[in-house]
PDB file of N, CA and C in Angstrom:
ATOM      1  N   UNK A   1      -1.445   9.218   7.584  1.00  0.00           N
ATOM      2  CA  UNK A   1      -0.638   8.198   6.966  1.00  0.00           C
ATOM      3  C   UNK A   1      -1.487   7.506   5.905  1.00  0.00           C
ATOM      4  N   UNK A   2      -0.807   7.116   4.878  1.00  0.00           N
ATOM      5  CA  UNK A   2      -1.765   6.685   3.824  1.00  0.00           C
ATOM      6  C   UNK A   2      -1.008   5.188   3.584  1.00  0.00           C
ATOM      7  N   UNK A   3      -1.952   3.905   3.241  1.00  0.00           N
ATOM      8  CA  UNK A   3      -1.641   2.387   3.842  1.00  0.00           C
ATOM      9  C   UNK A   3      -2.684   2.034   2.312  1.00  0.00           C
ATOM     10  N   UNK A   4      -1.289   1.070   1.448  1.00  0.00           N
ATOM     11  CA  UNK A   4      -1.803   0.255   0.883  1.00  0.00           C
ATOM     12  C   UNK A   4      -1.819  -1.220   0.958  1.00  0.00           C
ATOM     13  N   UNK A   5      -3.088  -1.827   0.863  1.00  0.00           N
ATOM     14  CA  UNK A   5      -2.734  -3.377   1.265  1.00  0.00           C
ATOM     15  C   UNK A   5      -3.333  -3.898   0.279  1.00  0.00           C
ATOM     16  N   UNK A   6      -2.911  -5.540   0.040  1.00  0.00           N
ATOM     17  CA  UNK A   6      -3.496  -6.180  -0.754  1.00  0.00           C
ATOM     18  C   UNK A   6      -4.273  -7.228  -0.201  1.00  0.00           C
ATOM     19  N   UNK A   7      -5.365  -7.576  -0.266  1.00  0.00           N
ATOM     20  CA  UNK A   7      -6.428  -8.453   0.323  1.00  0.00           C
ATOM     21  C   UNK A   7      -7.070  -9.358  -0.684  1.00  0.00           C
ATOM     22  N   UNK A   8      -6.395 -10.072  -0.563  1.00  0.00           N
ATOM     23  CA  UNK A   8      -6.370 -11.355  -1.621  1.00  0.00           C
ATOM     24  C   UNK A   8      -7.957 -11.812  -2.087  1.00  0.00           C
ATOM     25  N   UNK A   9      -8.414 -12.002  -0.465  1.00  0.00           N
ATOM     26  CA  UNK A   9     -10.472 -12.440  -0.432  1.00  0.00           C
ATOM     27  C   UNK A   9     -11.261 -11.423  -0.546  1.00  0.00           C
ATOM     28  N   UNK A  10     -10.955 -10.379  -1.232  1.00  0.00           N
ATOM     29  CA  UNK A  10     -11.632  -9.689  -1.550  1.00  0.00           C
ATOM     30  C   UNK A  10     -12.571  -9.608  -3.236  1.00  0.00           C
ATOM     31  N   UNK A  11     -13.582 -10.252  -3.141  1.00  0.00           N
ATOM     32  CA  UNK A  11     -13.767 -10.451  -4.269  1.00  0.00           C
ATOM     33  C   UNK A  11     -15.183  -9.749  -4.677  1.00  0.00           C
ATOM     34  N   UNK A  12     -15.747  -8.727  -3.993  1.00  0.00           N
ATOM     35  CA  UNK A  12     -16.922  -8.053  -4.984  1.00  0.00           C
ATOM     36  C   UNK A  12     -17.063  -7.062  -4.061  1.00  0.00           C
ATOM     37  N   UNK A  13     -17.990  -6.162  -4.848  1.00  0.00           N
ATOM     38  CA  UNK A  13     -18.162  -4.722  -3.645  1.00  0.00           C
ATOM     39  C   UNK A  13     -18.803  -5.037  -2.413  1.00  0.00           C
ATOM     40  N   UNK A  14     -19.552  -6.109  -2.076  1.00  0.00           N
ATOM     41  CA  UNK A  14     -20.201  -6.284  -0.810  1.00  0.00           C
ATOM     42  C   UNK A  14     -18.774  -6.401   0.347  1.00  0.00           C
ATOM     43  N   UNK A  15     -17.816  -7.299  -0.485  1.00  0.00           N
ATOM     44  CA  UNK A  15     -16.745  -7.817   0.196  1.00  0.00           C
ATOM     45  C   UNK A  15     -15.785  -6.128   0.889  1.00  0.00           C
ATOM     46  N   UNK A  16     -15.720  -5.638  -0.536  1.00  0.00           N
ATOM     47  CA  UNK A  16     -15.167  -4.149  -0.038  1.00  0.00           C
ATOM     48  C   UNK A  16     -15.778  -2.820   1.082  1.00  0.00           C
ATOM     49  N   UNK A  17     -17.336  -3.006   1.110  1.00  0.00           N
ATOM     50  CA  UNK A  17     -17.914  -2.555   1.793  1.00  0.00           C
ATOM     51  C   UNK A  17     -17.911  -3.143   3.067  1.00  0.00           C
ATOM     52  N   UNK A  18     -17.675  -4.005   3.481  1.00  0.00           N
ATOM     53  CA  UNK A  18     -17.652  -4.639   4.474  1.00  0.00           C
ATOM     54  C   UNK A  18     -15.719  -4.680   5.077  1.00  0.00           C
ATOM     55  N   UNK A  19     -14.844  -4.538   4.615  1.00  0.00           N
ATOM     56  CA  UNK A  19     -13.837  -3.880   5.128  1.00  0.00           C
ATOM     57  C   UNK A  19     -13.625  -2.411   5.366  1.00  0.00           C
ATOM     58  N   UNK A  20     -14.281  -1.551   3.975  1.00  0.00           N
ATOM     59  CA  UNK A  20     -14.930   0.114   4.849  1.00  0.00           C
ATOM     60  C   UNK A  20     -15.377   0.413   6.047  1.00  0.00           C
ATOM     61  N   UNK A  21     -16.565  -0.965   6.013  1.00  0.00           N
ATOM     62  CA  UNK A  21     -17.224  -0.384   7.533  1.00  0.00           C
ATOM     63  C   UNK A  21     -15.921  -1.326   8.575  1.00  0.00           C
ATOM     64  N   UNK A  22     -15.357  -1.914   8.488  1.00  0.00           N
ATOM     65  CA  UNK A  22     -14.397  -2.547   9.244  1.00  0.00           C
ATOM     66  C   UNK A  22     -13.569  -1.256   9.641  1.00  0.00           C
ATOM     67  N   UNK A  23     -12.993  -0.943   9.029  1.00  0.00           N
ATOM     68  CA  UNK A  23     -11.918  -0.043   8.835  1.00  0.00           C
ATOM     69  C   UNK A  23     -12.352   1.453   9.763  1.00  0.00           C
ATOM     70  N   UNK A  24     -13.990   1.855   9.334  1.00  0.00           N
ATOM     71  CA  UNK A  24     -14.457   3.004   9.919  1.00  0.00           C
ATOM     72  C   UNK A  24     -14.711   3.394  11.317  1.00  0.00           C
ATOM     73  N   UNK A  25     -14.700   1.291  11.863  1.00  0.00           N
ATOM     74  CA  UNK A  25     -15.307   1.422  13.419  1.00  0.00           C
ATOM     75  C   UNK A  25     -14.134   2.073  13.956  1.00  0.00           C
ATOM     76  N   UNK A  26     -13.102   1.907  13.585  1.00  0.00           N
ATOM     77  CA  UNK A  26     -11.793   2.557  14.174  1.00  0.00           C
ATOM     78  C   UNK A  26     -11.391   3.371  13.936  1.00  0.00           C
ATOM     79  N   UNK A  27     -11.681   4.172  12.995  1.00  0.00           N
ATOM     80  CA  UNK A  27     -11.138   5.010  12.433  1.00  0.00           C
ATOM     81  C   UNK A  27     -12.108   6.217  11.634  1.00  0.00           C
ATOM     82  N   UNK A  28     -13.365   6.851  12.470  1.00  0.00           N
ATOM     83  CA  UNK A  28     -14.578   7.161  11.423  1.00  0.00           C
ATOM     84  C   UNK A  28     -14.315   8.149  10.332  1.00  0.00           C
ATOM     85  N   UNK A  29     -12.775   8.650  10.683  1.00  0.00           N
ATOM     86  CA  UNK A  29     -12.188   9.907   9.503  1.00  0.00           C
ATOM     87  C   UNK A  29     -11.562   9.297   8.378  1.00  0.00           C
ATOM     88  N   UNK A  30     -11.375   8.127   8.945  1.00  0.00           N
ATOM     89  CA  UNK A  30     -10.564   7.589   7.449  1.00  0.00           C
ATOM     90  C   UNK A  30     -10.779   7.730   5.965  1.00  0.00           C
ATOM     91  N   UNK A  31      -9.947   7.693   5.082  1.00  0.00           N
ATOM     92  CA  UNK A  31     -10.764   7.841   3.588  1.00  0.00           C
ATOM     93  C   UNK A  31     -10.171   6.258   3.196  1.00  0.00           C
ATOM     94  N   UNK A  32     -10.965   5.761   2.314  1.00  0.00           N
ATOM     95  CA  UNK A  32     -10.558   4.367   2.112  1.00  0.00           C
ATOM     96  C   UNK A  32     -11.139   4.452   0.781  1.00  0.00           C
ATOM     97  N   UNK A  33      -9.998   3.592  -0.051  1.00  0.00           N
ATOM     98  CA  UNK A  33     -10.497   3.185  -1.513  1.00  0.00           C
ATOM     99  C   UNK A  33     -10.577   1.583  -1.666  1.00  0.00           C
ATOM    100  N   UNK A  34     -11.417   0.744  -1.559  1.00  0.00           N
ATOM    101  CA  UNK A  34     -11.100  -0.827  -1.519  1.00  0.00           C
ATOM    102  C   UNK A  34     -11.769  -0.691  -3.495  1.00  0.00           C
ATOM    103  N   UNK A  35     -10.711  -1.876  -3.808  1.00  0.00           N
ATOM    104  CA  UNK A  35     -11.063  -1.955  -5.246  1.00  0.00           C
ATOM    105  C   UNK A  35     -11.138  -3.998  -5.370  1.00  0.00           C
ATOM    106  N   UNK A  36     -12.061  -4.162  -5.247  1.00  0.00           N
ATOM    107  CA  UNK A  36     -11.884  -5.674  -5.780  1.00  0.00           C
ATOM    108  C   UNK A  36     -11.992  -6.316  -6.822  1.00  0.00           C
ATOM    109  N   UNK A  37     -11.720  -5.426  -8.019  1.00  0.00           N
ATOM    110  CA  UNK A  37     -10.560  -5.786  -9.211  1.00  0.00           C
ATOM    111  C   UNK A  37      -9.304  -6.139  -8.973  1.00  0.00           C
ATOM    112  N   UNK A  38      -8.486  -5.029  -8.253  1.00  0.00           N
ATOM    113  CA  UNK A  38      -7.161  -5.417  -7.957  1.00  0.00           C
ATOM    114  C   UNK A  38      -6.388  -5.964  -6.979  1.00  0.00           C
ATOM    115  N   UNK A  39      -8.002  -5.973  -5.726  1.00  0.00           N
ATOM    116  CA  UNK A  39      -8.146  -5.830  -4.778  1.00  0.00           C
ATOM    117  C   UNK A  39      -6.789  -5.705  -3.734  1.00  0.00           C
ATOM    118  N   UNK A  40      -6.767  -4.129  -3.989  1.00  0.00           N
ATOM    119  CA  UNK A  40      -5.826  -2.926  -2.777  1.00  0.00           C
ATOM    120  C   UNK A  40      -7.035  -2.292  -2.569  1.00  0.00           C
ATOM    121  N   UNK A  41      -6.671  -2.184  -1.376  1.00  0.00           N
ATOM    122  CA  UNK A  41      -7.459  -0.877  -0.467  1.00  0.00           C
ATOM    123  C   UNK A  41      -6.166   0.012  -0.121  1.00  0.00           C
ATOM    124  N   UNK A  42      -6.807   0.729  -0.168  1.00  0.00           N
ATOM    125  CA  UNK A  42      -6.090   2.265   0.199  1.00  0.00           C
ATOM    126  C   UNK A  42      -6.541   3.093   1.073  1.00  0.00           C
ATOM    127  N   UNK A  43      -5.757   2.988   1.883  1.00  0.00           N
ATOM    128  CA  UNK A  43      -6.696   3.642   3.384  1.00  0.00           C
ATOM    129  C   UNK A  43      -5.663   4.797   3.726  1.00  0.00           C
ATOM    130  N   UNK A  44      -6.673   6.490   3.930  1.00  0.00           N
ATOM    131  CA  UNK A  44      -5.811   7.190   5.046  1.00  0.00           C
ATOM    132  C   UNK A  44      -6.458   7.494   6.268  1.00  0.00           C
ATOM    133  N   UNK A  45      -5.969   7.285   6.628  1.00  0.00           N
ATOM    134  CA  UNK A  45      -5.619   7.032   8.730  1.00  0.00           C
ATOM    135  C   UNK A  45      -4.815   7.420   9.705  1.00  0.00           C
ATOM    136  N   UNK A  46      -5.184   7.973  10.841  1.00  0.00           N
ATOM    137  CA  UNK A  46      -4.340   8.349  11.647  1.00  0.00           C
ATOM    138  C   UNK A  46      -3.881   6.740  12.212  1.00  0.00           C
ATOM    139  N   UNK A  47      -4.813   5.842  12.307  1.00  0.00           N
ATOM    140  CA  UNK A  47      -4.528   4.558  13.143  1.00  0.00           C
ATOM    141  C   UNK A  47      -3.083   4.265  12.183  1.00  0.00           C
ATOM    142  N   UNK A  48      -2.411   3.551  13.343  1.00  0.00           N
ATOM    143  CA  UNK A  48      -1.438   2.561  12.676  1.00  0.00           C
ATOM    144  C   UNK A  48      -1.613   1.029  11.926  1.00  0.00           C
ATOM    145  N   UNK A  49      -0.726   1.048  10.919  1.00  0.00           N
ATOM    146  CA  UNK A  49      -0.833   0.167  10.128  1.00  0.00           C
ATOM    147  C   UNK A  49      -1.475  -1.250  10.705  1.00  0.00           C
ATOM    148  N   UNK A  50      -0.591  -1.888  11.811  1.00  0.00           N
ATOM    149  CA  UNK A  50      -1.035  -3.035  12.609  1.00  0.00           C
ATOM    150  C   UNK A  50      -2.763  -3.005  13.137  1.00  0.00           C
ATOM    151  N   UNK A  51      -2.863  -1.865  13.457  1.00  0.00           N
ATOM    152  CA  UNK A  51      -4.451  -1.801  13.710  1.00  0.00           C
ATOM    153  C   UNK A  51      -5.270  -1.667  12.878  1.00  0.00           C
ATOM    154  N   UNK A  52      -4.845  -0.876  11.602  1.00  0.00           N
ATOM    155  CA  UNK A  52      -5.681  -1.144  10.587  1.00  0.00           C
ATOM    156  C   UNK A  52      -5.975  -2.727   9.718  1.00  0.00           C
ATOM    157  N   UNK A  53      -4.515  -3.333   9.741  1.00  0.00           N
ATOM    158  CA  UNK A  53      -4.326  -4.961   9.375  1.00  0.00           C
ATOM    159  C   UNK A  53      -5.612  -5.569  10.321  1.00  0.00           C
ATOM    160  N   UNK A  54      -5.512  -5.593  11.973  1.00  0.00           N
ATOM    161  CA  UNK A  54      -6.220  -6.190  13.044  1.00  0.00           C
ATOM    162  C   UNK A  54      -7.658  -6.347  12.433  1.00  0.00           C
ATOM    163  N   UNK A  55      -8.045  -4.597  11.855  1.00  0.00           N
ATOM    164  CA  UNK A  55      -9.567  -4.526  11.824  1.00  0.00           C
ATOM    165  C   UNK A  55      -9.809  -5.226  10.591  1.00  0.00           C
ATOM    166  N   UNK A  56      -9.303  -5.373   9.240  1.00  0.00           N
ATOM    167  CA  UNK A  56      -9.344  -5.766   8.449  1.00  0.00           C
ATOM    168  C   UNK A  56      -9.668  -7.595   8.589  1.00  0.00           C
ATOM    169  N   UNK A  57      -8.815  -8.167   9.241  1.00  0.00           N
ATOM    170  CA  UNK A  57      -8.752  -9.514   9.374  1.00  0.00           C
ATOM    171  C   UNK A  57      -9.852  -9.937  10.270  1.00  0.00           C
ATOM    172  N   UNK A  58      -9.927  -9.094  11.483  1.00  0.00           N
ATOM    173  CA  UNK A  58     -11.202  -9.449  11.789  1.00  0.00           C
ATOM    174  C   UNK A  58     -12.517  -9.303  11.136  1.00  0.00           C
ATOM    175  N   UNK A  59     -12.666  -8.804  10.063  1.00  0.00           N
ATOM    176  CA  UNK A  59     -13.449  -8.713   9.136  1.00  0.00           C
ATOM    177  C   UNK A  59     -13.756  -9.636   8.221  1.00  0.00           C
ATOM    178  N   UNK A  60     -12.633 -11.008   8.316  1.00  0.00           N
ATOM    179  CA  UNK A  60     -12.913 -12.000   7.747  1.00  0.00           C
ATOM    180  C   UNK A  60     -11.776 -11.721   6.244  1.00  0.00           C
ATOM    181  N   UNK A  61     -10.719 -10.542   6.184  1.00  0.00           N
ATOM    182  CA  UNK A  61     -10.663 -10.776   5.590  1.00  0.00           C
ATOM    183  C   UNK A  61      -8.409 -10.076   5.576  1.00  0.00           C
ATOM    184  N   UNK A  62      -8.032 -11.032   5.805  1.00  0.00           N
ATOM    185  CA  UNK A  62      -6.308 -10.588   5.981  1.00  0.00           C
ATOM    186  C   UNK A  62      -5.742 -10.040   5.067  1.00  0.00           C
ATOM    187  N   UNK A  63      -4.975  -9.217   5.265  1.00  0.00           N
ATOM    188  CA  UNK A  63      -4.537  -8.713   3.631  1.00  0.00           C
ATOM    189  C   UNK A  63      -2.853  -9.169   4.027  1.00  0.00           C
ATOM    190  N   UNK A  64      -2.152  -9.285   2.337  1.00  0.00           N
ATOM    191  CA  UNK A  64      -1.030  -9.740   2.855  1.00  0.00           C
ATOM    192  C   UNK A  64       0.198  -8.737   3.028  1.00  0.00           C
TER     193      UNK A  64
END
């Protein structure tokens, strides 16, 4: 499944790297594009959407 979100606090690559590795503890196959220019990430994942949101926010960082 492929999941685009928008994550508002995402504001530099440290910020994006740090939802990658968010994203990876759950998911270590995932492919993820976080861009914090436009800041969407683009994640594909077997996890479901809600769990991918979960890991994200616990990361400090909610997307809307």
């Amino acid at each position: 499944m492929t999941l685009q979100l928008k994550v508002p606090n995402m504001a530099c690559s440290a910020c994006a790297n740090t939802i990658s590795k968010a994203i990876q503890r759950i998911d270590p196959s995932a492919n993820i594009e976080a861009d914090p220019q436009t800041k969407l990430v683009k994640i594909e994942t077997v996890k479901s959407e809600s769990v991918i949101r979960n890991a994200i926010a616990s990361a400090g960082y909610p997307a809307d």
